[in-house]
C-alpha atoms as a PDB file:
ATOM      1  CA  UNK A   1     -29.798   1.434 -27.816  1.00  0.00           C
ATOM      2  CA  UNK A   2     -26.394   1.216 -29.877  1.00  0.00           C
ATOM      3  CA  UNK A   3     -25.555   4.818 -28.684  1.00  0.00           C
ATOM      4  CA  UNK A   4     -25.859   3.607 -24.952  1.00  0.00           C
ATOM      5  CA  UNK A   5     -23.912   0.700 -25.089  1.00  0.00           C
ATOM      6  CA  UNK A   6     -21.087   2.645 -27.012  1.00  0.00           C
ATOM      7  CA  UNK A   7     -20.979   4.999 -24.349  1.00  0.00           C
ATOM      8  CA  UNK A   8     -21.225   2.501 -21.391  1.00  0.00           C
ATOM      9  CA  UNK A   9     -17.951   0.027 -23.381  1.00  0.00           C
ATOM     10  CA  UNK A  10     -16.206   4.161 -23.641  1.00  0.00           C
ATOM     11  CA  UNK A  11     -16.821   4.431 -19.948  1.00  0.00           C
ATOM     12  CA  UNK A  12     -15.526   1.293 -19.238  1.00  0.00           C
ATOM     13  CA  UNK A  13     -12.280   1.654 -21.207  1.00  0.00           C
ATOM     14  CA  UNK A  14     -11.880   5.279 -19.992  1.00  0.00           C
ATOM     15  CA  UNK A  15     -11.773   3.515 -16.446  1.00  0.00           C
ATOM     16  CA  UNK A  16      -9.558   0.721 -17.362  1.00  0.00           C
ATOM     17  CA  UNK A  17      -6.796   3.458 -18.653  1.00  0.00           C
ATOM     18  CA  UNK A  18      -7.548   5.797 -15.478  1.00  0.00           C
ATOM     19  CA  UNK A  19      -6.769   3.190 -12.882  1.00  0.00           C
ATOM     20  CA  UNK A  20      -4.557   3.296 -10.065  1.00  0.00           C
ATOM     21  CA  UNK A  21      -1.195   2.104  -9.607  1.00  0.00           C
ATOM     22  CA  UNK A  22      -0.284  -0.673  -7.410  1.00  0.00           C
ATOM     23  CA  UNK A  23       1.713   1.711  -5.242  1.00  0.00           C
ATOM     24  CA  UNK A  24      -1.030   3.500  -4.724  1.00  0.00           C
ATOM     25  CA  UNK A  25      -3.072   0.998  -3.798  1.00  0.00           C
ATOM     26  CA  UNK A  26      -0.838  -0.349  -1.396  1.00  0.00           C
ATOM     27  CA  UNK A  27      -0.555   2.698   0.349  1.00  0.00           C
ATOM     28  CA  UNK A  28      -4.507   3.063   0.570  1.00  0.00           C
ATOM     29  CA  UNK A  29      -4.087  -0.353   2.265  1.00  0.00           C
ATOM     30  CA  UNK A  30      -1.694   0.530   4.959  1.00  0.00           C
ATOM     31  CA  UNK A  31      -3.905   4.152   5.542  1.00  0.00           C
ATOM     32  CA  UNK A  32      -7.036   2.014   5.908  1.00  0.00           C
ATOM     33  CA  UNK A  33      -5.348  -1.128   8.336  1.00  0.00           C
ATOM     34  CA  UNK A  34      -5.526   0.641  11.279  1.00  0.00           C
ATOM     35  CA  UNK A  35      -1.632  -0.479  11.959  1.00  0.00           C
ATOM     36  CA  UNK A  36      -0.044   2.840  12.121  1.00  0.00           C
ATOM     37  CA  UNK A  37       2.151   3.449  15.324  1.00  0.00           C
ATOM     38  CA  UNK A  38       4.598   6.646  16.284  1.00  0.00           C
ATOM     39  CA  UNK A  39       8.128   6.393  15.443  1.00  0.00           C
ATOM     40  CA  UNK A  40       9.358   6.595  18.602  1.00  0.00           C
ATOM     41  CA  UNK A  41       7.050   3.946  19.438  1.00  0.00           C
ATOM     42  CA  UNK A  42       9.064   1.124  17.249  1.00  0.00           C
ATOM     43  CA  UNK A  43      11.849   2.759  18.448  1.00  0.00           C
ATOM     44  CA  UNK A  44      11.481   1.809  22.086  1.00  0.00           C
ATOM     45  CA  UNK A  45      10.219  -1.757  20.237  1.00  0.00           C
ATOM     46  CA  UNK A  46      12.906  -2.617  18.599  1.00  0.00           C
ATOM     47  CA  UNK A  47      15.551  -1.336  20.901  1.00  0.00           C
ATOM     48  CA  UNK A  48      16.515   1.731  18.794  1.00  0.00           C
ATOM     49  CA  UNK A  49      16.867  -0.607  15.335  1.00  0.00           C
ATOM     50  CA  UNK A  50      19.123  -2.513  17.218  1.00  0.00           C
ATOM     51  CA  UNK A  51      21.217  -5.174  14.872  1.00  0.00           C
ATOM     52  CA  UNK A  52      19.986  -7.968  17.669  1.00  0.00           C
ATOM     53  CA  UNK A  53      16.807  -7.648  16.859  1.00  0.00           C
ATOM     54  CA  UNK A  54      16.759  -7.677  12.944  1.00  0.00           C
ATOM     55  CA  UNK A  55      14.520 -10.868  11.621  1.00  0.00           C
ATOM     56  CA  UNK A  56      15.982 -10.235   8.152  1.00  0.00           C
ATOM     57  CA  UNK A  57      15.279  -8.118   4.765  1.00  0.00           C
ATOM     58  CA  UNK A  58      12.201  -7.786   3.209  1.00  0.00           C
ATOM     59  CA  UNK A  59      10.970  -6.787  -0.226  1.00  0.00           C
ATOM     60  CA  UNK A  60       9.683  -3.451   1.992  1.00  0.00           C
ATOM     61  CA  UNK A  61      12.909  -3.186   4.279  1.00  0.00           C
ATOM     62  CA  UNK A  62      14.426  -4.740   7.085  1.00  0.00           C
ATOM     63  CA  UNK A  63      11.854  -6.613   9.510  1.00  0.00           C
ATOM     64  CA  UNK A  64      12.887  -6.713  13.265  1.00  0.00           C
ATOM     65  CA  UNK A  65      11.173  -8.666  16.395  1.00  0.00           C
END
């Protein structure tokens, strides 16, 4: 019984230090959302990046309407 336990609390730490990064996590996220759209796509949407059309900065980049 001790010897299973030991090995189930190693497998468990083992997993802890493995982990994945927040990055990483975020990008699963984004991959999984659904929300991906063509470049050219926003382009046309946001009137080529155009300054007009700039909501403000974001901790991810600029954020246009």
């Amino acid at each position: 019984m001790f010897i299973g336990v030991y090995m189930w609390k190693q497998k468990i730490i083992q997993q802890k230090r493995k982990g994945t990064s927040d990055a990483e996590k975020y990008v699963k996220t984004l991959n999984d959302s659904g929300l991906n759209f063509k470049y050219s796509m926003l382009e046309k949407a946001t009137g080529s990046f155009d300054e007009a059309n700039k909501l403000g900065e974001g901790g991810f980049g600029t954020v246009y309407k």
